[in-house]
C-alpha atoms as a PDB file:
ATOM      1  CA  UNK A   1      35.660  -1.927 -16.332  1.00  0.00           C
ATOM      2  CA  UNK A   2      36.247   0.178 -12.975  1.00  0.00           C
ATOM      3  CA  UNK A   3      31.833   0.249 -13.127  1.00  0.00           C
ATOM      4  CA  UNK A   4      31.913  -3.804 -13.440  1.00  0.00           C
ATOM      5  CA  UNK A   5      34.202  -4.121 -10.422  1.00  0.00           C
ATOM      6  CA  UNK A   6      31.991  -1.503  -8.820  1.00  0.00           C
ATOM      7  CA  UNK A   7      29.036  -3.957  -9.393  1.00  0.00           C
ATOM      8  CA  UNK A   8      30.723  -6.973  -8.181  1.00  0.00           C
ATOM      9  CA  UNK A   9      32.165  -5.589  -4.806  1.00  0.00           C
ATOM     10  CA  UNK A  10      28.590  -4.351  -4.493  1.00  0.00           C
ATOM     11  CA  UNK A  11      26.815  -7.992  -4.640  1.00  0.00           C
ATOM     12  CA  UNK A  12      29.559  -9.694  -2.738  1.00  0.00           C
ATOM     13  CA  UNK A  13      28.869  -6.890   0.130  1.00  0.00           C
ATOM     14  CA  UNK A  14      25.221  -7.300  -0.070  1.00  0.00           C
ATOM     15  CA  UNK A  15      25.272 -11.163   0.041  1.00  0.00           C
ATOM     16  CA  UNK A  16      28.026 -10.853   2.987  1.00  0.00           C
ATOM     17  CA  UNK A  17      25.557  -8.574   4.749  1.00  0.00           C
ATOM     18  CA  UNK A  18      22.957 -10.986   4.059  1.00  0.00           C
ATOM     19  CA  UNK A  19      24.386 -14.066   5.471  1.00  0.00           C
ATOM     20  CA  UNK A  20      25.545 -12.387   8.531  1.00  0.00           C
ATOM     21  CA  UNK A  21      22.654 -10.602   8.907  1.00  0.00           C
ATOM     22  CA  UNK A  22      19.914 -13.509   8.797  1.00  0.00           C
ATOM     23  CA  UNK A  23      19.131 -16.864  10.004  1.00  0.00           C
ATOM     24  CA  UNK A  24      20.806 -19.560   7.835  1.00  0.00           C
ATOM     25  CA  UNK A  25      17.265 -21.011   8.177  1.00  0.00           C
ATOM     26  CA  UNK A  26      15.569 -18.011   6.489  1.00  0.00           C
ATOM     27  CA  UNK A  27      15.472 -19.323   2.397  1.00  0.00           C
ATOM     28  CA  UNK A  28      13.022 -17.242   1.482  1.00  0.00           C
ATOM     29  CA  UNK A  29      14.881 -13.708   2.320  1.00  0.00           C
ATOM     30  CA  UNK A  30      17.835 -14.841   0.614  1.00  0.00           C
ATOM     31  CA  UNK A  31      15.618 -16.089  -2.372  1.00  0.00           C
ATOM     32  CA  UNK A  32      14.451 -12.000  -2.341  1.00  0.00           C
ATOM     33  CA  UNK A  33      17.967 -11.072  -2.069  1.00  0.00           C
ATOM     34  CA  UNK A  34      19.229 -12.955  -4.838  1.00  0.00           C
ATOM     35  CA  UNK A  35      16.538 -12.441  -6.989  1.00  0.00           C
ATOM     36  CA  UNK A  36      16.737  -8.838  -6.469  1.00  0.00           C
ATOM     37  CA  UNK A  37      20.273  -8.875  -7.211  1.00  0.00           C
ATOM     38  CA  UNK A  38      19.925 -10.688 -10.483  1.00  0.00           C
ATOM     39  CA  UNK A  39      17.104  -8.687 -11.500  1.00  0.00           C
ATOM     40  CA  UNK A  40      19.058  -5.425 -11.546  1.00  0.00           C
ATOM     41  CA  UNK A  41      16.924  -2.983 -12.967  1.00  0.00           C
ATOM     42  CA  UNK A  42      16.781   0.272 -14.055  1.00  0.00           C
ATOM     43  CA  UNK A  43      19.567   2.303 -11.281  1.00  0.00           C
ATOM     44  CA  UNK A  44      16.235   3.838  -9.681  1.00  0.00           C
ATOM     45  CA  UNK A  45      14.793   0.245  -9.560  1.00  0.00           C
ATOM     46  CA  UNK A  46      18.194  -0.879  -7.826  1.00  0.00           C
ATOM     47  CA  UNK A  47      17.828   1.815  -5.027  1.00  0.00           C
ATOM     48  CA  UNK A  48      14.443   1.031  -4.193  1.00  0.00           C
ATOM     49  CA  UNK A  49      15.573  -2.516  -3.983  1.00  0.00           C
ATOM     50  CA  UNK A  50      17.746  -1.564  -1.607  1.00  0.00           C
ATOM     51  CA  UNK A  51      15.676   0.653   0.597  1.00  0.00           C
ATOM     52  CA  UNK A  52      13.028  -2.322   0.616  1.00  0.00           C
ATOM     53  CA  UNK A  53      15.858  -4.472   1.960  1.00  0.00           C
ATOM     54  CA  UNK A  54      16.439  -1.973   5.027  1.00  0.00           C
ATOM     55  CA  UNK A  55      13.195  -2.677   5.943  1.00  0.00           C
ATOM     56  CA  UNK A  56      13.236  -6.552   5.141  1.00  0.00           C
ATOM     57  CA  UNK A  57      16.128  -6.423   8.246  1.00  0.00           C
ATOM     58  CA  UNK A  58      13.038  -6.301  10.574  1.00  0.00           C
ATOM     59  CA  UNK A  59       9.987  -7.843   8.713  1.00  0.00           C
ATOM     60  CA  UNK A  60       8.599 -11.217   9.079  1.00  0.00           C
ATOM     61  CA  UNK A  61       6.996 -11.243   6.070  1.00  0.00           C
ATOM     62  CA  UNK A  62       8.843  -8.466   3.957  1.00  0.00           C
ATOM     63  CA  UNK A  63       7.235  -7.171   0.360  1.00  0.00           C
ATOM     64  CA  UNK A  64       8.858  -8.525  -2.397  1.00  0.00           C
ATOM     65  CA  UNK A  65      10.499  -5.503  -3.510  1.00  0.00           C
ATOM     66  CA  UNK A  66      11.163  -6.551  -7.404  1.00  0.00           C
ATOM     67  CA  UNK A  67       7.211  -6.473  -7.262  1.00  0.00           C
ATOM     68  CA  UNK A  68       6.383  -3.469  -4.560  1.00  0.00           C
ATOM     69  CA  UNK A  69       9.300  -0.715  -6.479  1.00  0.00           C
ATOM     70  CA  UNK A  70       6.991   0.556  -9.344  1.00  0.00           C
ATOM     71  CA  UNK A  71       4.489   1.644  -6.739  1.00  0.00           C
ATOM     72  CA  UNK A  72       7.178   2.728  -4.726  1.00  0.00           C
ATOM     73  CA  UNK A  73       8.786   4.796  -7.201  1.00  0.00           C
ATOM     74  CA  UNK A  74       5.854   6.145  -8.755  1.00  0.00           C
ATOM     75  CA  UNK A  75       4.547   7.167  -4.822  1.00  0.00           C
ATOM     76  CA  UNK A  76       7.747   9.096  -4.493  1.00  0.00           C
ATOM     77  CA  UNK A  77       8.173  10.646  -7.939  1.00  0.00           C
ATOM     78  CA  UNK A  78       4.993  12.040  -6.735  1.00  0.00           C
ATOM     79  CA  UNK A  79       5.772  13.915  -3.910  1.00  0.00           C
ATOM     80  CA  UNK A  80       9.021  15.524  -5.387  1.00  0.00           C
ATOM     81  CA  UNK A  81       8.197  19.050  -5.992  1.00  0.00           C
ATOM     82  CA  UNK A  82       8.843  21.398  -8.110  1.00  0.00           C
ATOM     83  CA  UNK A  83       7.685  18.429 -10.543  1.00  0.00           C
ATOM     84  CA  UNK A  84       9.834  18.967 -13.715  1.00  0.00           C
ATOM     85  CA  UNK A  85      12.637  18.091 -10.940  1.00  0.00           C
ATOM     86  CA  UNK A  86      11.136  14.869 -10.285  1.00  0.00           C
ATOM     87  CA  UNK A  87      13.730  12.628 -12.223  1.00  0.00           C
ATOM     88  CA  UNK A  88      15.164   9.400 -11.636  1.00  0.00           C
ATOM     89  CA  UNK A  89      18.684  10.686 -10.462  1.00  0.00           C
ATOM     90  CA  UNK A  90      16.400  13.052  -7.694  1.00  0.00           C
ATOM     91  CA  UNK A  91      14.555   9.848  -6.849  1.00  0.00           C
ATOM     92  CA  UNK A  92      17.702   7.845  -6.059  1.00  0.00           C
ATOM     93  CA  UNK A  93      19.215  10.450  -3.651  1.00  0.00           C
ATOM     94  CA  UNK A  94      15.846  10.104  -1.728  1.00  0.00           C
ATOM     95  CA  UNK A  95      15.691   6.263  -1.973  1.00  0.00           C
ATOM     96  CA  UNK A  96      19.893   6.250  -0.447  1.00  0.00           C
ATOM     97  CA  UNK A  97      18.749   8.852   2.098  1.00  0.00           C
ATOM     98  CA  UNK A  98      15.601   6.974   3.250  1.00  0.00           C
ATOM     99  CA  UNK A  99      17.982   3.786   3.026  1.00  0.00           C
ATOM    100  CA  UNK A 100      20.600   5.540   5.829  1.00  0.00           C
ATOM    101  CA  UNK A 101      18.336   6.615   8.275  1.00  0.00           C
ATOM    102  CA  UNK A 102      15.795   2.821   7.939  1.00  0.00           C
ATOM    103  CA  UNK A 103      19.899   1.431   8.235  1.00  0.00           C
ATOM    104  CA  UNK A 104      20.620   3.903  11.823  1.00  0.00           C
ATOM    105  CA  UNK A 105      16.219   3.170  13.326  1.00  0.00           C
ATOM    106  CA  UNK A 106      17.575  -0.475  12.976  1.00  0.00           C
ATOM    107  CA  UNK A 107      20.219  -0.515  14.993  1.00  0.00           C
ATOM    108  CA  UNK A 108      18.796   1.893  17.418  1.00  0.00           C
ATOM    109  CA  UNK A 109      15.740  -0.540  17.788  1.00  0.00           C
ATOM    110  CA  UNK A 110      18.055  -3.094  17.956  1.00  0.00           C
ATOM    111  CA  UNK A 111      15.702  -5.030  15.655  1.00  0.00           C
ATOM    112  CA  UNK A 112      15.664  -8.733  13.880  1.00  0.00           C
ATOM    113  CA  UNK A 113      13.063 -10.397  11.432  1.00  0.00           C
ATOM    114  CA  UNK A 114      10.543 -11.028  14.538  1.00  0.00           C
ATOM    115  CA  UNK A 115      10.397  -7.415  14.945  1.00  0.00           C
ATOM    116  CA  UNK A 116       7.484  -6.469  12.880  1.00  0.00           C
ATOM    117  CA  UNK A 117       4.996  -8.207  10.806  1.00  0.00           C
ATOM    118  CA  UNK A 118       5.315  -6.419   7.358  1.00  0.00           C
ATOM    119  CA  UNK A 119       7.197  -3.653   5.845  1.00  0.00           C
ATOM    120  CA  UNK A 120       3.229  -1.492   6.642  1.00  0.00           C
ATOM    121  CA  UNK A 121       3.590  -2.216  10.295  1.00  0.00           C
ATOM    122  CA  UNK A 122       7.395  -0.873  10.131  1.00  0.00           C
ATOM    123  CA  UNK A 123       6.374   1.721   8.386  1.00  0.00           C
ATOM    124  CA  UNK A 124       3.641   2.776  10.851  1.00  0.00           C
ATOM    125  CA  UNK A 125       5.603   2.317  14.042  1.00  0.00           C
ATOM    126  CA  UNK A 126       8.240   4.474  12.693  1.00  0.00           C
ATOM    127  CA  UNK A 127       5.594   7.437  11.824  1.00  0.00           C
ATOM    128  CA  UNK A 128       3.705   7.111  15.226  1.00  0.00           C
ATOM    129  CA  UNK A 129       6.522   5.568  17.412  1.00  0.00           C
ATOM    130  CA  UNK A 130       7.448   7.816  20.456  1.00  0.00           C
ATOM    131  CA  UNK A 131      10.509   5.772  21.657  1.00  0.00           C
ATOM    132  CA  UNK A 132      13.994   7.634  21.024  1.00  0.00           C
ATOM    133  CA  UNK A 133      14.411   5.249  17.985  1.00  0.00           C
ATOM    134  CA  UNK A 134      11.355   6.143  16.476  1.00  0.00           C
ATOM    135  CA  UNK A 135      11.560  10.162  17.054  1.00  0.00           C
ATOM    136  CA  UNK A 136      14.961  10.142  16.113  1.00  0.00           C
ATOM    137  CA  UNK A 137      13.861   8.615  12.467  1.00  0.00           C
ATOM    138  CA  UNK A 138      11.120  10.906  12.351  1.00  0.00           C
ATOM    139  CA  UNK A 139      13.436  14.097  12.561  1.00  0.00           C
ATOM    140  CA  UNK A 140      15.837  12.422  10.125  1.00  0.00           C
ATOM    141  CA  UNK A 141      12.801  11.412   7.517  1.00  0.00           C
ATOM    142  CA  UNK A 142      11.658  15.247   7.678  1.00  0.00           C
ATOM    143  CA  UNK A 143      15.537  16.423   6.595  1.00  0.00           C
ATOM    144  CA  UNK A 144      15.604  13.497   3.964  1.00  0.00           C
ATOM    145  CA  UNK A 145      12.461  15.191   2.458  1.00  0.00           C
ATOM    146  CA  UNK A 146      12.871  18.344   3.844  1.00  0.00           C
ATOM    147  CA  UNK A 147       9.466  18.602   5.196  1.00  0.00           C
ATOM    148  CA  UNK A 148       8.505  21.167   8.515  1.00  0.00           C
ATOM    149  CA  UNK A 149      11.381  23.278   7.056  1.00  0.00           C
ATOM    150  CA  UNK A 150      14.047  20.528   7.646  1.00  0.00           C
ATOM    151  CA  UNK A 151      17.195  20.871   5.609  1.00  0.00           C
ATOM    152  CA  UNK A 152      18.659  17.563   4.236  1.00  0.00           C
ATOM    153  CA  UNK A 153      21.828  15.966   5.039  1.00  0.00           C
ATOM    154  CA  UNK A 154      24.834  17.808   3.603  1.00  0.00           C
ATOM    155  CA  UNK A 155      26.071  14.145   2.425  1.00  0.00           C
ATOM    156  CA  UNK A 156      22.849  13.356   0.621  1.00  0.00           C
ATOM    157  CA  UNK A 157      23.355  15.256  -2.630  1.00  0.00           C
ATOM    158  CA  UNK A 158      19.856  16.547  -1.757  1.00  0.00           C
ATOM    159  CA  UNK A 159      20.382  20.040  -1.215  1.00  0.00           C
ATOM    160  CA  UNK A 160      21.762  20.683  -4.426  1.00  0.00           C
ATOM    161  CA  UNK A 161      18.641  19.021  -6.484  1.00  0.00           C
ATOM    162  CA  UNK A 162      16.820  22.192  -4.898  1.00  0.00           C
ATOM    163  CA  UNK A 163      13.905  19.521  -4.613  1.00  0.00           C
ATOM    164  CA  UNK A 164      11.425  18.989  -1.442  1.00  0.00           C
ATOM    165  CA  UNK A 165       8.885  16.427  -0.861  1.00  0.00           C
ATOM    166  CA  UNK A 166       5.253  17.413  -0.767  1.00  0.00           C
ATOM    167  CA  UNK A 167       4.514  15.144   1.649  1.00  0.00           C
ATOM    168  CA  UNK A 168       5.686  11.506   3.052  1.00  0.00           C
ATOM    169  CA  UNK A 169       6.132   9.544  -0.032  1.00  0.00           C
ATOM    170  CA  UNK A 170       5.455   6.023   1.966  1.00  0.00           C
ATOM    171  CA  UNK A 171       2.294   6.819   4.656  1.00  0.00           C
END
């Protein structure tokens, strides 16, 4: 029952966040929201959902991430090395951790819907970026993954998967 409860103080969040978050005028982001809510996947599904919606925050035209996750996933399960580690429960810390840091570059850039055309362009400006929003993601996004010898966040669960990423997952 307690995971139920979990589930529903979870959507209610999300569609708070949503609403207060976006133009009332903007039916086709809440049409992905909703959809993505009532789709509710497979848990790995559901945290690629929500790293996709981190990056909807600032996208004109965001992927639909109920279609865009597979890839996603499959690009990320990819890059997680040693490769027997590569597991769903490994690929959700990653997804949460990239989530957190897309969550803190969007409220450094101070960032709406206008902000970029598609979830490519965000990703690009974020990767070649030299403002302090964009290097400030870029040292976060090599602890996440633990690339140039970063170490992940303590509160990520990462460290203890003894995982890295062989390269950036989303490039």
């Amino acid at each position: 029952m307690s995971r139920m409860r979990a589930i529903f103080f979870l959507f209610v969040g999300i569609l708070i966040l949503d609403f207060s978050c976006t133009k009332q005028s903007n039916q086709d982001s809440n049409t992905e929201l909703l959809s993505a809510l009532l789709s509710q996947g497979s848990p790995v599904q559901s945290a690629c959902q929500r790293f996709i919606l981190t990056e909807a925050n600032c996208v004109a035209v965001p992927d639909p991430s109920v279609s865009t996750c597979p890839s996603l996933i499959s690009k990320l399960k990819d890059q997680i090395l040693p490769r027997e580690l590569s597991t769903d429960a490994v690929a959700i810390l990653y997804f949460d951790c990239f989530s957190k840091i897309n969550l803190a570059y969007n409220s450094a850039k101070a960032c709406n819907q206008n902000s970029f055309a598609s979830n490519s362009e965000y990703r690009r400006v974020q990767r070649t970026g030299t403002s302090p929003a964009e290097t400030s993601w870029q040292e976060a996004m090599n602890q996440c993954g633990s690339l140039e010898n970063s170490v992940p966040p303590a509160d990520s669960g990462l460290q203890e998967t003894d995982t890295i990423l062989g390269s950036d997952p989303f490039q």
